[in-house]
N, C-alpha and C. Protein backbone atom coordinates (compact mmCIF):
# COMPACT_ATOMS: atom_id res chain seq x y z
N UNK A 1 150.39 123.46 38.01
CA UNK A 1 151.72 123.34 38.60
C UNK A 1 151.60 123.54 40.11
N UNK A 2 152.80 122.87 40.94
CA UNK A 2 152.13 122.57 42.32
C UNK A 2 153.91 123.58 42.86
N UNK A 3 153.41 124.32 43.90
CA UNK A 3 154.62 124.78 44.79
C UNK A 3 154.14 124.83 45.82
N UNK A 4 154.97 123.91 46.67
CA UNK A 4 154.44 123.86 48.76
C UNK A 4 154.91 124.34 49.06
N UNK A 5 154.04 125.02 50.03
CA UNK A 5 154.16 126.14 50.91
C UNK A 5 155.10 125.70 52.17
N UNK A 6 155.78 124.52 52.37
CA UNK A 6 156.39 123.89 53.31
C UNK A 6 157.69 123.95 52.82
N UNK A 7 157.96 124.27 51.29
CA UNK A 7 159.22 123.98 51.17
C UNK A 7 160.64 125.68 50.74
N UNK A 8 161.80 125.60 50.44
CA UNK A 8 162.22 126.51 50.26
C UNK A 8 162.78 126.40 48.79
N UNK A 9 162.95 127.30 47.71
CA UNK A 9 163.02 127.26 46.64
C UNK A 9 164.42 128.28 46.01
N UNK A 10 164.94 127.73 45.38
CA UNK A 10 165.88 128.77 43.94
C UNK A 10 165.23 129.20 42.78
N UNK A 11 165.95 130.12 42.20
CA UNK A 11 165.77 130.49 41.04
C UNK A 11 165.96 129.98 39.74
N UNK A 12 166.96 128.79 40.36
CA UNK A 12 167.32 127.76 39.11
C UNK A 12 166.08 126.29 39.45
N UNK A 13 165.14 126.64 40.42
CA UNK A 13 164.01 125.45 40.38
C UNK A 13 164.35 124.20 41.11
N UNK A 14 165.12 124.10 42.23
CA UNK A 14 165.24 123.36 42.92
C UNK A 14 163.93 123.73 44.05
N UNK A 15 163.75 122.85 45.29
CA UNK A 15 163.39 122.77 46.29
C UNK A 15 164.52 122.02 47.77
N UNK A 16 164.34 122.92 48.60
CA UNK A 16 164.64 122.15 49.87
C UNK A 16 163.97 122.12 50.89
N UNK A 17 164.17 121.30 52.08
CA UNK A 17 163.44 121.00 53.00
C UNK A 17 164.33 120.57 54.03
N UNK A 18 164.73 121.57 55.08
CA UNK A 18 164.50 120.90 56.63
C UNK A 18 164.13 120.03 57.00
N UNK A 19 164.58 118.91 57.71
CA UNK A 19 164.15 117.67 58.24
C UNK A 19 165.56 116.63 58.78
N UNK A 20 165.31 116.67 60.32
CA UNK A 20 165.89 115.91 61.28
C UNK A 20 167.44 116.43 60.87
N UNK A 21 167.56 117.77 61.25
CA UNK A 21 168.84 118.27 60.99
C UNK A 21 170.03 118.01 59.91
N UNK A 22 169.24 117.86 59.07
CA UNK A 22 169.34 117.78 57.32
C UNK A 22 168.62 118.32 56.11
N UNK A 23 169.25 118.58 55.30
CA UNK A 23 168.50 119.10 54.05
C UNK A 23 168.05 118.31 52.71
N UNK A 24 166.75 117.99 52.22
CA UNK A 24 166.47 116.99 51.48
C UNK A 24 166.30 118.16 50.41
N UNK A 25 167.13 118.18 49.36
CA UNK A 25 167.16 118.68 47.86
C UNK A 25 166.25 117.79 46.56
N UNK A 26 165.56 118.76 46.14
CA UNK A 26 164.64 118.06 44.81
C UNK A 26 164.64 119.02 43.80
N UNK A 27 164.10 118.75 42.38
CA UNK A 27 163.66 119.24 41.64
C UNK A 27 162.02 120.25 41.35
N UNK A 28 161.69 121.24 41.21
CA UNK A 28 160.44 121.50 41.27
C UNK A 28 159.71 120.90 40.32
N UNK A 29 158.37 121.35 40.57
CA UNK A 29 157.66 120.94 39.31
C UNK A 29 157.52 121.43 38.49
N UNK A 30 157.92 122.97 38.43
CA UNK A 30 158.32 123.69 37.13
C UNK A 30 159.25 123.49 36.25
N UNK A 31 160.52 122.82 36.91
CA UNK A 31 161.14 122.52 36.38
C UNK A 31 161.28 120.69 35.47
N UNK A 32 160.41 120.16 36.35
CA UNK A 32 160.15 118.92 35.58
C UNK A 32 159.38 119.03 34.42
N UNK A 33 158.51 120.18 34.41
CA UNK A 33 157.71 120.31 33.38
C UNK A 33 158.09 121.01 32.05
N UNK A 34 159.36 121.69 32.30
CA UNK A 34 160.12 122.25 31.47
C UNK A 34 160.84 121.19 30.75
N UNK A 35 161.24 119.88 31.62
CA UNK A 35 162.75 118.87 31.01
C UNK A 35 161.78 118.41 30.00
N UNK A 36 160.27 118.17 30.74
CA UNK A 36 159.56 116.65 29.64
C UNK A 36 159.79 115.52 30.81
N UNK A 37 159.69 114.35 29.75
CA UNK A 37 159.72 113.00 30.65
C UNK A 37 161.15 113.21 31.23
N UNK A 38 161.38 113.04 32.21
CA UNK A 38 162.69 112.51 32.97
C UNK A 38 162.71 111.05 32.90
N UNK A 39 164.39 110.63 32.20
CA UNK A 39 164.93 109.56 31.91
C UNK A 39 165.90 109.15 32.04
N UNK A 40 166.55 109.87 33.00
CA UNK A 40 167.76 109.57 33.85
C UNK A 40 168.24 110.66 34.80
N UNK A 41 168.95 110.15 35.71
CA UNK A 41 169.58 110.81 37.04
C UNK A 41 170.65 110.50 37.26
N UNK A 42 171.58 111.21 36.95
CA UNK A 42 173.24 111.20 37.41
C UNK A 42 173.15 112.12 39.00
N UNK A 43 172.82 111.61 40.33
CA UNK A 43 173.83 111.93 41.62
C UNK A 43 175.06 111.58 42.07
N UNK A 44 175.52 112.34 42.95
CA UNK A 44 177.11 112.45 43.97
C UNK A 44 176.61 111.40 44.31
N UNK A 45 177.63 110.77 45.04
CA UNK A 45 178.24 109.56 45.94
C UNK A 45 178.08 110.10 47.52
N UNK A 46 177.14 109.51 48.20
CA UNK A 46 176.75 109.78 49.85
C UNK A 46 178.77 109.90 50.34
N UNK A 47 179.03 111.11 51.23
CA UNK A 47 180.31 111.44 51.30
C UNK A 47 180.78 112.52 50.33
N UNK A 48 180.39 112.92 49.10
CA UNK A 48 180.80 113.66 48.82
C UNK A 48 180.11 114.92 49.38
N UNK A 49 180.76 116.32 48.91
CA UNK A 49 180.59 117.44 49.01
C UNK A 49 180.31 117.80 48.05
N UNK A 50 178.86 118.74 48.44
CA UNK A 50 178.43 119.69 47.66
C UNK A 50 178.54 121.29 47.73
N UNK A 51 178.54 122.16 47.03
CA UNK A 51 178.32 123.86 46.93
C UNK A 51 177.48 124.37 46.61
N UNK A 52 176.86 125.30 47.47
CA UNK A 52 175.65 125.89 47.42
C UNK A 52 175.84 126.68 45.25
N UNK A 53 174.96 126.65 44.80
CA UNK A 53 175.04 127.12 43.58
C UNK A 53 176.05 126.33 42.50
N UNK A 54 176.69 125.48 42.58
CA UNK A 54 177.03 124.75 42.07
C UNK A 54 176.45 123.35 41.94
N UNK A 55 177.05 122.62 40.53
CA UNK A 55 175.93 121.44 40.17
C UNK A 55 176.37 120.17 40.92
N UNK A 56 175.57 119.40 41.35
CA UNK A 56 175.88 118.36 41.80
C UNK A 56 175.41 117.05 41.46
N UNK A 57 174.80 117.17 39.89
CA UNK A 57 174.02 115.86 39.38
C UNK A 57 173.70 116.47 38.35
N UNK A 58 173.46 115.99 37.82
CA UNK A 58 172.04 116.03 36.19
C UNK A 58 171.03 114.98 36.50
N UNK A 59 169.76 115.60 35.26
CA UNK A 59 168.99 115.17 35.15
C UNK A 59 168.91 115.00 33.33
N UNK A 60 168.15 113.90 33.15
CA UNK A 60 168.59 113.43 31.35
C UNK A 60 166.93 113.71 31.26
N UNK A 61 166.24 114.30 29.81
CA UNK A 61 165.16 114.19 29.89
C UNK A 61 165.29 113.88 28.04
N UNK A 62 163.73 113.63 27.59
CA UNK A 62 163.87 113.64 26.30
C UNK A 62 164.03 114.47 25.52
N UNK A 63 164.53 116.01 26.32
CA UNK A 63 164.61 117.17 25.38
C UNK A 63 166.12 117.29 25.80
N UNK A 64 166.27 117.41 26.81
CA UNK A 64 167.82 117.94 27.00
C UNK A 64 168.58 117.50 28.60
N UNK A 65 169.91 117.70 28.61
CA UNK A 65 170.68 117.30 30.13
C UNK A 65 171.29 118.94 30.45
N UNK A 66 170.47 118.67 32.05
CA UNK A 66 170.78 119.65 32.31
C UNK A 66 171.23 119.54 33.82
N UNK A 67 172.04 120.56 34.27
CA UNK A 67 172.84 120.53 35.83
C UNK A 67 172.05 120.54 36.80
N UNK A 68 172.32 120.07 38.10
CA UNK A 68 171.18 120.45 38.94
C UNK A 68 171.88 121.39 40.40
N UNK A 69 171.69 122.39 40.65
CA UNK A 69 172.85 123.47 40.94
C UNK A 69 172.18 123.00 42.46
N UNK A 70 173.12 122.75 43.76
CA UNK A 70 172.70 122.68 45.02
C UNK A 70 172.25 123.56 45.54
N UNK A 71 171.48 123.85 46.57
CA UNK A 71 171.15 125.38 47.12
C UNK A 71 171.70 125.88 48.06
N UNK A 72 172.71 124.43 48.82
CA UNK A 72 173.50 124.31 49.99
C UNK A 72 174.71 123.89 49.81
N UNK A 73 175.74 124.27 50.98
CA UNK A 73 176.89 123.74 50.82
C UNK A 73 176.88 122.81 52.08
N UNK A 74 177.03 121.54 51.64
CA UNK A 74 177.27 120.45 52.87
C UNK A 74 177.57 119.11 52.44
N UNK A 75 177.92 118.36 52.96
CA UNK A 75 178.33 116.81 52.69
C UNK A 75 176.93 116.03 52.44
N UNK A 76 176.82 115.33 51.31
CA UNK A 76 175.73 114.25 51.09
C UNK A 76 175.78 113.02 52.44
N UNK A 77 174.80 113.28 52.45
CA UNK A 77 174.67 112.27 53.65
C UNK A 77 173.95 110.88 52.93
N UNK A 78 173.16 111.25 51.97
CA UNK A 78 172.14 110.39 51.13
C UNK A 78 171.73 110.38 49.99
N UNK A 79 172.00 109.32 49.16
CA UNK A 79 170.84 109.75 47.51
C UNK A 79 169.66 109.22 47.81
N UNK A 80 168.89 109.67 46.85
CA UNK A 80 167.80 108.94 47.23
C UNK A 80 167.92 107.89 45.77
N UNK A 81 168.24 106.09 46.33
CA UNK A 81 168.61 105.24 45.43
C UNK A 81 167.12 105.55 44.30
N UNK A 82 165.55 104.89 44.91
CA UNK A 82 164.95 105.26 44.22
C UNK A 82 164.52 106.55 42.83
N UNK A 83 165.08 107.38 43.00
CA UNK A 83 164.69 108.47 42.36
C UNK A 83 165.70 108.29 41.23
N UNK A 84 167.00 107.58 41.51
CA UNK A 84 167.77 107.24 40.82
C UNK A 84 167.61 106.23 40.15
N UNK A 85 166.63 104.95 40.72
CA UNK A 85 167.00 103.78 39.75
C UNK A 85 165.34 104.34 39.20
N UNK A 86 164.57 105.01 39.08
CA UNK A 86 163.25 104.75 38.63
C UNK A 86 163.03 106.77 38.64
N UNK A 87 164.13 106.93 37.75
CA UNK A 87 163.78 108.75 37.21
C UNK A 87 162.23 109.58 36.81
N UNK A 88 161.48 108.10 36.60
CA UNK A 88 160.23 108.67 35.72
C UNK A 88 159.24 109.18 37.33
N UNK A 89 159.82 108.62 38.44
CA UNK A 89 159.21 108.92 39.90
C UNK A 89 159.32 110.64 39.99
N UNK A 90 160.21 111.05 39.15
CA UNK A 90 160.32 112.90 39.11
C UNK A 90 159.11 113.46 37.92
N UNK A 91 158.83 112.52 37.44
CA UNK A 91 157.41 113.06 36.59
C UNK A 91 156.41 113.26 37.29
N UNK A 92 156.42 112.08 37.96
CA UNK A 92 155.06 111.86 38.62
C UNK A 92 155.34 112.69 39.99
N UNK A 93 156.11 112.87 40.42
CA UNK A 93 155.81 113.56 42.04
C UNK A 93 157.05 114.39 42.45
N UNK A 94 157.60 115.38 41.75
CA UNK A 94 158.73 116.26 41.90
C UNK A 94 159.37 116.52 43.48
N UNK A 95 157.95 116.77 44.39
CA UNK A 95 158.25 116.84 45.30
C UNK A 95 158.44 115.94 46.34
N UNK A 96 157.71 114.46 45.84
CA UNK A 96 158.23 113.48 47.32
C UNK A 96 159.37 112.27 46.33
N UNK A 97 160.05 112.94 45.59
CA UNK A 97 161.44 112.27 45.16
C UNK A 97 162.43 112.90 45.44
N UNK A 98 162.70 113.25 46.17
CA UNK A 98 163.74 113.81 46.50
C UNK A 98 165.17 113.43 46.30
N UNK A 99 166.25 114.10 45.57
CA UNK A 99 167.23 113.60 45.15
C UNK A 99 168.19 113.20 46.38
N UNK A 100 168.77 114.36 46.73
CA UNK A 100 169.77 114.22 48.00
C UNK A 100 169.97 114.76 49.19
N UNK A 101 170.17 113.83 49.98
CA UNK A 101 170.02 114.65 52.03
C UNK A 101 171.52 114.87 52.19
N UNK A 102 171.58 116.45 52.70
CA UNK A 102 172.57 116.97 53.11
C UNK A 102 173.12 117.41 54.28
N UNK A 103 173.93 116.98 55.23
CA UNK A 103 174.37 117.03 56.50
C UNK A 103 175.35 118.29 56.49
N UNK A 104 175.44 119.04 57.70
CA UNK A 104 176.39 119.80 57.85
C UNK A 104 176.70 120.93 57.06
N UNK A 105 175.25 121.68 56.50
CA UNK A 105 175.15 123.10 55.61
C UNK A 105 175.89 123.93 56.48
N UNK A 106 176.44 124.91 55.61
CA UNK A 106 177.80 125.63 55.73
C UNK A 106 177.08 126.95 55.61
N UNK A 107 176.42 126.65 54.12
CA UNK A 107 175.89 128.00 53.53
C UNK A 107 174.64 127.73 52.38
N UNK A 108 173.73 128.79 52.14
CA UNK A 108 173.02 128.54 51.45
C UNK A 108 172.94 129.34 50.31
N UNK A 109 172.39 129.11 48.89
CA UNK A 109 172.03 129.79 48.39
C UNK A 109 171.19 131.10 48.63
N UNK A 110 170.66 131.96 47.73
CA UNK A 110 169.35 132.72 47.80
C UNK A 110 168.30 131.94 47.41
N UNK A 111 167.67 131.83 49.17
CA UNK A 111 166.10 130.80 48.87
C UNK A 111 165.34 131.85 48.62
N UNK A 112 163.89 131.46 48.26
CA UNK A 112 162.93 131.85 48.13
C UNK A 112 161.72 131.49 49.09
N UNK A 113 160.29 132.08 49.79
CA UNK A 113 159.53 131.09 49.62
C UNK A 113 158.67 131.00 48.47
N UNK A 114 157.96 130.56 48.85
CA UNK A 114 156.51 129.75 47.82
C UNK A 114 156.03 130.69 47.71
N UNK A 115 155.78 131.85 48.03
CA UNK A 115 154.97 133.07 47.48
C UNK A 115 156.11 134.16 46.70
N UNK A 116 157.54 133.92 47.27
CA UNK A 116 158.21 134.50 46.73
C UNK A 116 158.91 133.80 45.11
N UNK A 117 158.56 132.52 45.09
CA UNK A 117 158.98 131.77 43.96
C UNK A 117 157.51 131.66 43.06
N UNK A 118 156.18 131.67 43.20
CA UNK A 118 155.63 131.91 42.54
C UNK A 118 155.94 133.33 41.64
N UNK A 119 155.72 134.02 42.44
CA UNK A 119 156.21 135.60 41.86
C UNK A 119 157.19 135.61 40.92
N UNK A 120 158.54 134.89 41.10
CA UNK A 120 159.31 134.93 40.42
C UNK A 120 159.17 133.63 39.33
N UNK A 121 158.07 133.15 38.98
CA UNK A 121 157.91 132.20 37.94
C UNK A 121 156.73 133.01 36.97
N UNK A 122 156.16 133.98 37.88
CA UNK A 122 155.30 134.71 36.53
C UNK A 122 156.27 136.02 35.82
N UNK A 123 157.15 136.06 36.79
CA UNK A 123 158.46 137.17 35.69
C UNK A 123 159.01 135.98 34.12
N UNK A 124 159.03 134.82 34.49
CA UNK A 124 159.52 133.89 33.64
C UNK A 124 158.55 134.17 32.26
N UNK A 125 157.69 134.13 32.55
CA UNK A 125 155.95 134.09 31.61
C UNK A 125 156.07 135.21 30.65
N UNK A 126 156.36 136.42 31.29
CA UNK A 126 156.41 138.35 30.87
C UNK A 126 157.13 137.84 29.41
């Protein structure tokens, strides 16, 4: 299982990332590895608003649909169409599919980093 050290993380297994005064939201790879194959992606509409800790999409896998909780509160600036029309791209590379870019964060969840989200994935294990 892969966690970059570049990125910032939740407890519900998202990732975000800083970049060009926006926030690009994904799925981890812990958490892809938990769904199974990913086989669909329900995202917001670029314009809507999102809430930090609240869901703003699903993900469909062959085991189950589950929410995908934002880590930020800000307006979608972007989906990422790909990740949407071709879901199985979250199997293969959790981290450079990125679901949605967010303009104008308000507020954030409780991030983690990568040493602090490893840690808290071997409490998962106990």
């Amino acid at each position: 299982m892969t966690i970059r050290e570049d990125l910032q993380y939740t407890k519900t297994h998202q990732w975000m990332r800083e970049e060009d005064g926006a926030v690009l939201v994904g799925i981890t790879d812990y958490a892809q590895s938990q769904l199974g194959g990913i086989v669909f992606v329900n995202l917001p509409e670029a314009g809507d608003a999102v809430t930090a800790g609240e869901p703003f999409g699903e993900v469909e896998s062959t085991k189950v649909v589950s929410d995908i909780p934002s880590p930020v509160s800000g307006t979608v600036a972007e989906i990422n169409e790909t990740a949407a029309d071709e879901p199985d791209r979250l199997n293969e590379d959790p981290y450079g599919a990125w679901l949605i870019r967010v303009e104008g964060v308000t507020e954030t969840a409780e991030l983690l980093t990568a040493e602090e989200y490893t840690a808290y994935l071997e409490t998962l294990k106990a």
